[in-house]
Every structure is written in structure tokens, then in C-alpha cells.
PDB file of N, CA and C in Angstrom:
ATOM      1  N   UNK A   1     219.179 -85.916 -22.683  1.00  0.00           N
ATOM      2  CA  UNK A   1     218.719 -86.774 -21.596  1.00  0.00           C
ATOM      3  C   UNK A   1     219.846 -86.898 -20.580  1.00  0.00           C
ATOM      4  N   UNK A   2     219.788 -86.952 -19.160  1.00  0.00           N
ATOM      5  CA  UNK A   2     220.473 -87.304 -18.614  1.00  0.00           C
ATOM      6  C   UNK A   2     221.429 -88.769 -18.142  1.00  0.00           C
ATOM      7  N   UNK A   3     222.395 -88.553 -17.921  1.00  0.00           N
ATOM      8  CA  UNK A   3     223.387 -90.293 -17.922  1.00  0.00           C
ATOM      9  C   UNK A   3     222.544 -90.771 -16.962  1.00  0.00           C
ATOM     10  N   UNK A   4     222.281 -92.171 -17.181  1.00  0.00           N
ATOM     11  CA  UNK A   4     221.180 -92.942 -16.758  1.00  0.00           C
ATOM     12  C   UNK A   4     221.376 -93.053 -15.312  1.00  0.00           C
ATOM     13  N   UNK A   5     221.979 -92.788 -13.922  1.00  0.00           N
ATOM     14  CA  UNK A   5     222.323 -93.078 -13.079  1.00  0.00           C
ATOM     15  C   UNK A   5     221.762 -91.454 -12.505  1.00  0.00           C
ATOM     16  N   UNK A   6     222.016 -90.501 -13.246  1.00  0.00           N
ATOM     17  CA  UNK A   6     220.981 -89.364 -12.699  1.00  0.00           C
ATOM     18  C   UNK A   6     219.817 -89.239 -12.723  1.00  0.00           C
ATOM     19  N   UNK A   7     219.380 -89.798 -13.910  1.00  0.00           N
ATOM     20  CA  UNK A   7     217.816 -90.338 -14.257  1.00  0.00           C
ATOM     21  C   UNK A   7     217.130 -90.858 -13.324  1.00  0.00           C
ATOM     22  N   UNK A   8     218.053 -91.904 -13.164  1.00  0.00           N
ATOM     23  CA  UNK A   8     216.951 -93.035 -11.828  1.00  0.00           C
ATOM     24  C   UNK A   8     217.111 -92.416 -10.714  1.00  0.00           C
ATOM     25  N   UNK A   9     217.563 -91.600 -10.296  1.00  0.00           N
ATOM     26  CA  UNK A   9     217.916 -90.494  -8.838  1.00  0.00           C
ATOM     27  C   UNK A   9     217.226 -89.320  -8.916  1.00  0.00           C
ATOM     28  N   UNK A  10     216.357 -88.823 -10.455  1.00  0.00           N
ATOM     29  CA  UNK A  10     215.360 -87.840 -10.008  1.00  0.00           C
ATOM     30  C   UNK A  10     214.133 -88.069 -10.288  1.00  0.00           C
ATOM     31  N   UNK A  11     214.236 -89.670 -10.835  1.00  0.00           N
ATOM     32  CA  UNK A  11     212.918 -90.346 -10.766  1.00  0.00           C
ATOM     33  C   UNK A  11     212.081 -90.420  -9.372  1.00  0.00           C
ATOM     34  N   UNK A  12     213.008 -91.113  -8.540  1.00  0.00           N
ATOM     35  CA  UNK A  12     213.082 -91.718  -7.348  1.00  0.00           C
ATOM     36  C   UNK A  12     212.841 -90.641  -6.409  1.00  0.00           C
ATOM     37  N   UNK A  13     213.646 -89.397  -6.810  1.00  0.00           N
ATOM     38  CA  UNK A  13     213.104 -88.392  -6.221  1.00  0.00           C
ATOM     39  C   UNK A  13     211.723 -87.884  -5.730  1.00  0.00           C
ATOM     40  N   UNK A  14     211.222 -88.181  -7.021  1.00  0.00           N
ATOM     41  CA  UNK A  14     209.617 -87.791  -7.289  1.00  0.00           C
ATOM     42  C   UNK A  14     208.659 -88.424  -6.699  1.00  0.00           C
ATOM     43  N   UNK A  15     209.084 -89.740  -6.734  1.00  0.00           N
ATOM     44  CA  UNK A  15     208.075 -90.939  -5.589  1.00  0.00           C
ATOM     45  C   UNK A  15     208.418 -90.737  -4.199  1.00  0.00           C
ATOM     46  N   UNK A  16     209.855 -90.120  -3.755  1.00  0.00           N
ATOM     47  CA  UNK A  16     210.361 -89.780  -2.439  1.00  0.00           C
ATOM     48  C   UNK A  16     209.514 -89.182  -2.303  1.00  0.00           C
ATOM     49  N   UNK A  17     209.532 -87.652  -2.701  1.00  0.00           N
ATOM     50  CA  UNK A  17     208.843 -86.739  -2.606  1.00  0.00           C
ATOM     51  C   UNK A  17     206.808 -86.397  -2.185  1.00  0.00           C
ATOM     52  N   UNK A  18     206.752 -88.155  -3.065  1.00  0.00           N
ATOM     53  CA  UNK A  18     205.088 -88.279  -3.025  1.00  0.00           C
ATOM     54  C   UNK A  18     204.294 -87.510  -4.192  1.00  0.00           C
ATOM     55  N   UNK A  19     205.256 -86.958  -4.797  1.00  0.00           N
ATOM     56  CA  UNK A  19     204.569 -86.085  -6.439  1.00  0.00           C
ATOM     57  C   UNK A  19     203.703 -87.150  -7.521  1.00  0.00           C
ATOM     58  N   UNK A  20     202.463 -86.825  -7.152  1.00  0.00           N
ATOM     59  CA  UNK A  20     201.583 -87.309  -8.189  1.00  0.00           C
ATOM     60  C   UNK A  20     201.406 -87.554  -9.806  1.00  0.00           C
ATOM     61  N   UNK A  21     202.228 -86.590 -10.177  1.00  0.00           N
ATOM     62  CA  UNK A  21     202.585 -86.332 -11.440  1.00  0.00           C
ATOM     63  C   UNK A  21     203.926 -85.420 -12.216  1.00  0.00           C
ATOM     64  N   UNK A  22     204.422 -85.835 -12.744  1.00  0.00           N
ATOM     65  CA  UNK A  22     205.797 -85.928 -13.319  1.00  0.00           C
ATOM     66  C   UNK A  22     205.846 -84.855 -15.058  1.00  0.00           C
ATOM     67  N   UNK A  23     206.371 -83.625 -14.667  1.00  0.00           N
ATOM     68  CA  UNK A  23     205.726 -83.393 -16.476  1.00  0.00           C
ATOM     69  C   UNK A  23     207.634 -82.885 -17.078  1.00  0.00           C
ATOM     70  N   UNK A  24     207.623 -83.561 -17.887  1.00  0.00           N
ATOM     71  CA  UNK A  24     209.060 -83.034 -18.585  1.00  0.00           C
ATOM     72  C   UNK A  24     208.531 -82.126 -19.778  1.00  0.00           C
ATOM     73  N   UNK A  25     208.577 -80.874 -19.920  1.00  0.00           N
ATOM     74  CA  UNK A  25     208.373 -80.097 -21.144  1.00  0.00           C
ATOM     75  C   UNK A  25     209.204 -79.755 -21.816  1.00  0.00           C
ATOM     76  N   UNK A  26     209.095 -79.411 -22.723  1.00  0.00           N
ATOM     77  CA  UNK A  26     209.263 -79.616 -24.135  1.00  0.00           C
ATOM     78  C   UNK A  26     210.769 -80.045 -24.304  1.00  0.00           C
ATOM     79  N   UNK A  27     210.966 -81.248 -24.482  1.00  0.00           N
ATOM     80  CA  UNK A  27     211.972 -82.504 -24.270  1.00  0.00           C
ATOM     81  C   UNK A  27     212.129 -82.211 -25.741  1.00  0.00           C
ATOM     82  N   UNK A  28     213.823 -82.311 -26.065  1.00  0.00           N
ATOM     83  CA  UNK A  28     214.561 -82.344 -27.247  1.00  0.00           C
ATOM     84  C   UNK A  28     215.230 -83.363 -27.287  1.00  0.00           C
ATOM     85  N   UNK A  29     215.593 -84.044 -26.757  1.00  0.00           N
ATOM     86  CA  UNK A  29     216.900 -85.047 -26.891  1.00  0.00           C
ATOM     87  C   UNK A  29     215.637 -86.464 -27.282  1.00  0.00           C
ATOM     88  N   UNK A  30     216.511 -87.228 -27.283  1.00  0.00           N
ATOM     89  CA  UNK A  30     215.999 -88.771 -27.982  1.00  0.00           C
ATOM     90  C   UNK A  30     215.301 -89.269 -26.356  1.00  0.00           C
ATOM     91  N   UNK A  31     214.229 -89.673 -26.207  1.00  0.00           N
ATOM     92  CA  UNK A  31     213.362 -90.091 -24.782  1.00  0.00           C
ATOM     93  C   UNK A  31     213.476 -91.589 -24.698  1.00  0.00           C
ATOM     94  N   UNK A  32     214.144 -91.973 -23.698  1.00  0.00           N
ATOM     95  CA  UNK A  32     214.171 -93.456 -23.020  1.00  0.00           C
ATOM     96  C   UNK A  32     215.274 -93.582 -22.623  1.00  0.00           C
ATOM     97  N   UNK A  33     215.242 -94.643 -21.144  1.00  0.00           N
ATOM     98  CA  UNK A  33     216.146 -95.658 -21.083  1.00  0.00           C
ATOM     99  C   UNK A  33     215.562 -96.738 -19.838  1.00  0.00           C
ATOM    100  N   UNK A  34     216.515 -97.686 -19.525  1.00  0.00           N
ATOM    101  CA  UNK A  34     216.177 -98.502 -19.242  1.00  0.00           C
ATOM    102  C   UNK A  34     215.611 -97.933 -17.844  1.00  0.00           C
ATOM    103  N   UNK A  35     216.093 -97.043 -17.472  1.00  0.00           N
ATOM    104  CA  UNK A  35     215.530 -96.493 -15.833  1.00  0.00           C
ATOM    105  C   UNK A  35     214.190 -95.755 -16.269  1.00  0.00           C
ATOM    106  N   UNK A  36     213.636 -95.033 -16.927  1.00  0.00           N
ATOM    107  CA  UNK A  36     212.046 -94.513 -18.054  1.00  0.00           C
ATOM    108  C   UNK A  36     211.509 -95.698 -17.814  1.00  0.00           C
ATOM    109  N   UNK A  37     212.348 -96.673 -18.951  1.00  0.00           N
ATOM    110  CA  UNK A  37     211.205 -97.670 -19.130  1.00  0.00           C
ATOM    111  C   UNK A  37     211.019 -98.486 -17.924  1.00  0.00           C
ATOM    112  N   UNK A  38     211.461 -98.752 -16.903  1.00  0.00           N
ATOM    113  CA  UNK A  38     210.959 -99.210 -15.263  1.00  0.00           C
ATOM    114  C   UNK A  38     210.208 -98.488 -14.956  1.00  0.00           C
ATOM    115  N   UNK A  39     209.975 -97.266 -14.667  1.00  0.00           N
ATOM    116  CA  UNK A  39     209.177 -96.175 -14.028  1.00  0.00           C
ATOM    117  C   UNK A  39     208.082 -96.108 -14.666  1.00  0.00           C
ATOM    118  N   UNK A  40     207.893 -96.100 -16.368  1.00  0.00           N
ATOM    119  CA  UNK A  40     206.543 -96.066 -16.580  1.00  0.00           C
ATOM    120  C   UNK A  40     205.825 -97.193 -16.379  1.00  0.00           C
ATOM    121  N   UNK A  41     206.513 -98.761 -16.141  1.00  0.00           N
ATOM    122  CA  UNK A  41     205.325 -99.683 -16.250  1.00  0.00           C
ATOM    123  C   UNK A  41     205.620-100.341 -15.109  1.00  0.00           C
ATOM    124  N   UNK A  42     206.575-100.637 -14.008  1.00  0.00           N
ATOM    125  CA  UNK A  42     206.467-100.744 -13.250  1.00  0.00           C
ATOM    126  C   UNK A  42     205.729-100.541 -11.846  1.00  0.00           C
ATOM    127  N   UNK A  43     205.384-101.214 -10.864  1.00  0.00           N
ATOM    128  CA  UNK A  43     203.762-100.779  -9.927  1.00  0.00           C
ATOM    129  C   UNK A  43     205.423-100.475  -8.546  1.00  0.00           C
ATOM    130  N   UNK A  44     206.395-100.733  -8.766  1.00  0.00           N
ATOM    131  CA  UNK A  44     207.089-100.379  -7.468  1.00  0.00           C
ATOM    132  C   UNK A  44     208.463 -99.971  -8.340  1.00  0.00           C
ATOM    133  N   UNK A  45     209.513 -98.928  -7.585  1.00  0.00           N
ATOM    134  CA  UNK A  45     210.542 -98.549  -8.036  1.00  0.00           C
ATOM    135  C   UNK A  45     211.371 -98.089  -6.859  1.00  0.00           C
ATOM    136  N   UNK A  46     212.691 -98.978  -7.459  1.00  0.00           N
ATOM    137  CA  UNK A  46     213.675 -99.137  -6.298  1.00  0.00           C
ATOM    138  C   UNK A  46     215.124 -98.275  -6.519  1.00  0.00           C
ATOM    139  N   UNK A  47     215.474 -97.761  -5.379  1.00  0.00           N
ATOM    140  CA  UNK A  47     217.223 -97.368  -5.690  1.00  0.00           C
ATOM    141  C   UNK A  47     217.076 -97.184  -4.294  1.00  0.00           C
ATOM    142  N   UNK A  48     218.683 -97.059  -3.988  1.00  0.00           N
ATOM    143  CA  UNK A  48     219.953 -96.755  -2.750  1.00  0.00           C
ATOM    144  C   UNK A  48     219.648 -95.243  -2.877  1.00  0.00           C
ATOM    145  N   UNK A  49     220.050 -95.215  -1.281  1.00  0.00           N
ATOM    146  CA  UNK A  49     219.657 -93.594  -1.144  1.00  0.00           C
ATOM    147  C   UNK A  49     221.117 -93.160  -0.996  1.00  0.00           C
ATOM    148  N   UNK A  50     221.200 -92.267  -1.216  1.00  0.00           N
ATOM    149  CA  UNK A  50     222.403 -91.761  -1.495  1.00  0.00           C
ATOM    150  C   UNK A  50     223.336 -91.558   0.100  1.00  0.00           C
ATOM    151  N   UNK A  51     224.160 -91.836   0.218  1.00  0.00           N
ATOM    152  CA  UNK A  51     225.608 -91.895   1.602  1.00  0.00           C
ATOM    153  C   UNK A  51     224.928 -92.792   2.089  1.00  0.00           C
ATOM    154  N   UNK A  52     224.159 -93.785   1.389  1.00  0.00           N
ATOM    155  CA  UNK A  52     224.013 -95.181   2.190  1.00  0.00           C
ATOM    156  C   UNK A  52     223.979 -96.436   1.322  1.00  0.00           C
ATOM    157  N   UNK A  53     224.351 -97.547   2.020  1.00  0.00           N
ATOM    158  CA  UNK A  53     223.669 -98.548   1.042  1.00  0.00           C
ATOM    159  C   UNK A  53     222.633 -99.276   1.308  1.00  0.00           C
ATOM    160  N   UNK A  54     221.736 -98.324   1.479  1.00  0.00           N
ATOM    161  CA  UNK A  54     220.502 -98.990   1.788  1.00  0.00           C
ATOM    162  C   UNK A  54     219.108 -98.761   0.772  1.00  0.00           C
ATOM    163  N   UNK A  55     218.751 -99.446   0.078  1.00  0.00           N
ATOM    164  CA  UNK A  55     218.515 -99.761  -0.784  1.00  0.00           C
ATOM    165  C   UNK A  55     216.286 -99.690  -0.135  1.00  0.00           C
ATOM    166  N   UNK A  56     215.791 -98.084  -1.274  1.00  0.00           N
ATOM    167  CA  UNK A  56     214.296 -98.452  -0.913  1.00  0.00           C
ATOM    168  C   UNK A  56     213.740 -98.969  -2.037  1.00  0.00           C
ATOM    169  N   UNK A  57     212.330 -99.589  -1.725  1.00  0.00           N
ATOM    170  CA  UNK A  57     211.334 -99.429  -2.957  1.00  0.00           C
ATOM    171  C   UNK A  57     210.077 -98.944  -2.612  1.00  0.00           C
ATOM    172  N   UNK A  58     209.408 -98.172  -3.726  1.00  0.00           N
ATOM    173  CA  UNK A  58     208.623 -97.147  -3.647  1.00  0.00           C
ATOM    174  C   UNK A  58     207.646 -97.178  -4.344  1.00  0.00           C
ATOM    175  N   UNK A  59     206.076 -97.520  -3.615  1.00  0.00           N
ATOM    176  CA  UNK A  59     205.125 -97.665  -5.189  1.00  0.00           C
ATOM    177  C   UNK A  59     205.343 -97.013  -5.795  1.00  0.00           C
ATOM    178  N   UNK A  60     204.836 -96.806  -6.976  1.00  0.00           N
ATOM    179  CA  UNK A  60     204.934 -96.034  -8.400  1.00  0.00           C
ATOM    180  C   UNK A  60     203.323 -96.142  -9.225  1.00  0.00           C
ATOM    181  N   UNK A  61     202.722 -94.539  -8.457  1.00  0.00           N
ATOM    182  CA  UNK A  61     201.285 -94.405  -8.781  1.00  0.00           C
ATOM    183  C   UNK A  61     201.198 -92.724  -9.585  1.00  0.00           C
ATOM    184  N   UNK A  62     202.507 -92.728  -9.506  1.00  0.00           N
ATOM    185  CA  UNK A  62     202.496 -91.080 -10.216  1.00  0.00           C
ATOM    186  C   UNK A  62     202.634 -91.294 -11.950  1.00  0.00           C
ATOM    187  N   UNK A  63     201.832 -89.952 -12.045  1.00  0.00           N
ATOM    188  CA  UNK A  63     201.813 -89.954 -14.307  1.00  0.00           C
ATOM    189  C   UNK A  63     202.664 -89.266 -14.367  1.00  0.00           C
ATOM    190  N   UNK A  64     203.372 -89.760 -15.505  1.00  0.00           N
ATOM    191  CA  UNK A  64     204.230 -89.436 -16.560  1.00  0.00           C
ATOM    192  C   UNK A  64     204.135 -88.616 -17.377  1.00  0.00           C
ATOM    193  N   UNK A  65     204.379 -87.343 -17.533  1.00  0.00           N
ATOM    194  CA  UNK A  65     203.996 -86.571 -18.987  1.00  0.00           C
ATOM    195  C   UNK A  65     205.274 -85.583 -19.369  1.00  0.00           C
ATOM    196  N   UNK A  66     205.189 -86.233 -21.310  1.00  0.00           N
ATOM    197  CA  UNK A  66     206.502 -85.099 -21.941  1.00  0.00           C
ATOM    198  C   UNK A  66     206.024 -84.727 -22.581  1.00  0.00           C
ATOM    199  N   UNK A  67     206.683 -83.400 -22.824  1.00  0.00           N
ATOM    200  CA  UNK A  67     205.683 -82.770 -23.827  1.00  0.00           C
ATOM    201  C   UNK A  67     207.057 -82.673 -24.802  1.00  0.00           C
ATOM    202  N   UNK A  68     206.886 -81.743 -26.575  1.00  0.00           N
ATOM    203  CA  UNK A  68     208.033 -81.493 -26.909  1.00  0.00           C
ATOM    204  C   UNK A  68     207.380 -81.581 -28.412  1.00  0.00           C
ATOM    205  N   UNK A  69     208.161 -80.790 -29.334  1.00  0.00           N
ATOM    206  CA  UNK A  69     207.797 -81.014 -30.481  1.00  0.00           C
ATOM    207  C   UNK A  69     208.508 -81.976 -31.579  1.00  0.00           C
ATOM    208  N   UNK A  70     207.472 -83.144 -32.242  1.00  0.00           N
ATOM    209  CA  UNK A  70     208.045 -84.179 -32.721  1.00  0.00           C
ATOM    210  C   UNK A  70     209.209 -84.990 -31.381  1.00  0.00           C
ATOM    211  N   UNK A  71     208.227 -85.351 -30.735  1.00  0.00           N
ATOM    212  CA  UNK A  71     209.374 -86.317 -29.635  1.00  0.00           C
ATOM    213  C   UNK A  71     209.519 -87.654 -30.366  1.00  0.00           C
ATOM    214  N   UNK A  72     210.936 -87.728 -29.979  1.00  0.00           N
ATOM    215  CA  UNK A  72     211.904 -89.124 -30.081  1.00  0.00           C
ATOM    216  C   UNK A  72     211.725 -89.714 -29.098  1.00  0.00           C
ATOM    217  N   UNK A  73     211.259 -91.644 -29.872  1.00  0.00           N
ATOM    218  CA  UNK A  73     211.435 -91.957 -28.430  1.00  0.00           C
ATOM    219  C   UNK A  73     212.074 -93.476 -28.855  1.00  0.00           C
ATOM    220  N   UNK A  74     213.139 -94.398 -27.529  1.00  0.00           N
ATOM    221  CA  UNK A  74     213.592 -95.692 -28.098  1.00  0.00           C
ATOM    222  C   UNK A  74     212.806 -96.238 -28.503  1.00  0.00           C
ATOM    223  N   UNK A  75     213.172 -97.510 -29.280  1.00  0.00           N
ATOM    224  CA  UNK A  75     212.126 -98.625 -29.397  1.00  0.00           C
ATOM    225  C   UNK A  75     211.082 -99.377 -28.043  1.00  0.00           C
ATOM    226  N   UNK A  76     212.032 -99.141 -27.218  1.00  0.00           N
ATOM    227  CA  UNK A  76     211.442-100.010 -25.843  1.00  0.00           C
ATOM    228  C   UNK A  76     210.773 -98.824 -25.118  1.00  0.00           C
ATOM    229  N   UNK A  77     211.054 -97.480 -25.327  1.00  0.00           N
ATOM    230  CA  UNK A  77     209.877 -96.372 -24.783  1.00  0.00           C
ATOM    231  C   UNK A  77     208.800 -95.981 -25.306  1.00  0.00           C
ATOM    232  N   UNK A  78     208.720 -96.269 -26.558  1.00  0.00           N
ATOM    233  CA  UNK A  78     207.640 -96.091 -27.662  1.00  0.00           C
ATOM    234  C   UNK A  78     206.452 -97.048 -27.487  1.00  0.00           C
ATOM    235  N   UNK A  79     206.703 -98.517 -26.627  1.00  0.00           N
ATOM    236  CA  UNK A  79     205.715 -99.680 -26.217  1.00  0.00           C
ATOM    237  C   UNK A  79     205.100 -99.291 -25.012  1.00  0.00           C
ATOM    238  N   UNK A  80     205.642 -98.123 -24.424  1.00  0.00           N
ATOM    239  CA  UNK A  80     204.850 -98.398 -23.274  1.00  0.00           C
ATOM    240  C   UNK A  80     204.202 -96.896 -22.961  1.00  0.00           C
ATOM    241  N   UNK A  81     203.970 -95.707 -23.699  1.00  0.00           N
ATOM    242  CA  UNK A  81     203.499 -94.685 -23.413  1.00  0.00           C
ATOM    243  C   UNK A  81     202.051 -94.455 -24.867  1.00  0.00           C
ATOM    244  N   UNK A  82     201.703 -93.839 -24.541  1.00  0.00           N
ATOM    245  CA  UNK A  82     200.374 -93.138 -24.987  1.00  0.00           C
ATOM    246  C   UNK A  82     200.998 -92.208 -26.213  1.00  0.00           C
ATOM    247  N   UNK A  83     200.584 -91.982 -26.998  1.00  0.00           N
ATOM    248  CA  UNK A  83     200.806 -90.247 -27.841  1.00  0.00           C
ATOM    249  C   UNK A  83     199.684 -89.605 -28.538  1.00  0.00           C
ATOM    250  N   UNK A  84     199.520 -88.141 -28.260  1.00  0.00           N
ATOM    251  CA  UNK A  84     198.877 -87.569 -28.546  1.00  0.00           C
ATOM    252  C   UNK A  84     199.573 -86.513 -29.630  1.00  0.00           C
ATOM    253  N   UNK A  85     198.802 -86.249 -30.543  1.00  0.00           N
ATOM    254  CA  UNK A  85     199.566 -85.177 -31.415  1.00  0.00           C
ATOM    255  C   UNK A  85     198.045 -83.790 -32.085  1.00  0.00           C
ATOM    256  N   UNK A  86     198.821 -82.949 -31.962  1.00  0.00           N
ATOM    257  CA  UNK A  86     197.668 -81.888 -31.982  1.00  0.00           C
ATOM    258  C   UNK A  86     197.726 -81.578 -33.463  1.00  0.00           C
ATOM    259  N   UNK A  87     196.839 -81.379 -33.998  1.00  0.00           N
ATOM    260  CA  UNK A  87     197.272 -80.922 -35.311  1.00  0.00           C
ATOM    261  C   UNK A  87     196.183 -79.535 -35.708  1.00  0.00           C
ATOM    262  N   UNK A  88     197.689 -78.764 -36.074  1.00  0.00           N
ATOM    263  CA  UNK A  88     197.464 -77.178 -36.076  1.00  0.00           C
ATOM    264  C   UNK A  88     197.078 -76.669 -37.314  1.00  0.00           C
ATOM    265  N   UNK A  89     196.603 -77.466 -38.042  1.00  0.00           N
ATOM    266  CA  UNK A  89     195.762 -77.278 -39.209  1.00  0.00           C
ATOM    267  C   UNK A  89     194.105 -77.231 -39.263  1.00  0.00           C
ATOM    268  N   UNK A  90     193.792 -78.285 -37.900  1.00  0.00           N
ATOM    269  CA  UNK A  90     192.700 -78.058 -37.968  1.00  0.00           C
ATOM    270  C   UNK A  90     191.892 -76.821 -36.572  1.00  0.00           C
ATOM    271  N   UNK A  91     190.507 -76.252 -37.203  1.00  0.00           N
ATOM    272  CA  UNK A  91     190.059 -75.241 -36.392  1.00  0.00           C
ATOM    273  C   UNK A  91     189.702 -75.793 -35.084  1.00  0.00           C
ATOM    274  N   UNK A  92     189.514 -76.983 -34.506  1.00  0.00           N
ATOM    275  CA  UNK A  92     189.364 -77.303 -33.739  1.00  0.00           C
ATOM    276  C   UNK A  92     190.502 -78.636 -32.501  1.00  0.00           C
ATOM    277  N   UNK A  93     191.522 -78.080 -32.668  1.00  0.00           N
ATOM    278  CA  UNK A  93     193.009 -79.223 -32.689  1.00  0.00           C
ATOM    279  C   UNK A  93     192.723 -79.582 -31.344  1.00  0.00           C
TER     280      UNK A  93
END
């Protein structure tokens, strides 16, 4: 995962940007932090734009999706997302 201060800068990116949807694939490292857990349940998301101190906020109407096998996630990221798990045993997964 990235140090949390890059996190919230390519979050922020994404709502800059106007990107509807967000997909991290196939994620290995342990999933959350406190800048995640703002972005998924939060309805607005804020940071300083960079060579300024000027400080935006940005609705937050875009989905979230990780994919990854057996994902890790904190205690406080695990309350606020969905999980789906496919299971490759059956003929119809």
C-alpha cells in the first residue's frame, strides 16, 4: 500500500479527474487506511493541491473496486466495503 499521504493524493486525483470508478487489481498488501476509509464512506473529500495551500473539497460519487486474491483488509476497512468471493469449485461460480 502506499504511505498514506500518497494515497490521499491519488485518491483525490480521481475525483479531480471526474473518474466514475476506481478499480485497484489484484491488491497484495494489507487494504486500508484512514485516507480509504474517508473515501469510501464519505459524500465529499478534501486535500491541498499541491504548490499551494489551498485546500479543495470534492463530492465523492465514484465506486470503489479491489480485486486480489484472499484480500486483507483493517478492521476499520472491513466495516465499510461489500465482499464478494467466487468459488471455483462450483460449475456455476
Amino acid at each position: 500500500m502506499s504511505p498514506p499521504s500518497l494515497l490521499c493524493r491519488r485518491l483525490f486525483a480521481v475525483l479531480r479527474e471526474g473518474q466514475r470508478a476506481v478499480l485497484w487489481d489484484n491488491v497484495r498488501e494489507l487494504l486500508g487506511s484512514a485516507s480509504l476509509d474517508a473515501f469510501l464512506t464519505a459524500p465529499t473529500f478534501a486535500d491541498r493541491l499541491l504548490g499551494s495551500s489551498e485546500t479543495i473539497t470534492l463530492p465523492n460519487r465514484a465506486l470503489f473496486i479491489a480485486t486480489g486474491n484472499n484480500l486483507r483488509m483493517t478492521s476499520d476497512t472491513c466495516r465499510r466495503v461489500l465482499t464478494a468471493r467466487i468459488d471455483a469449485q462450483s460449475e456455476t461460480p
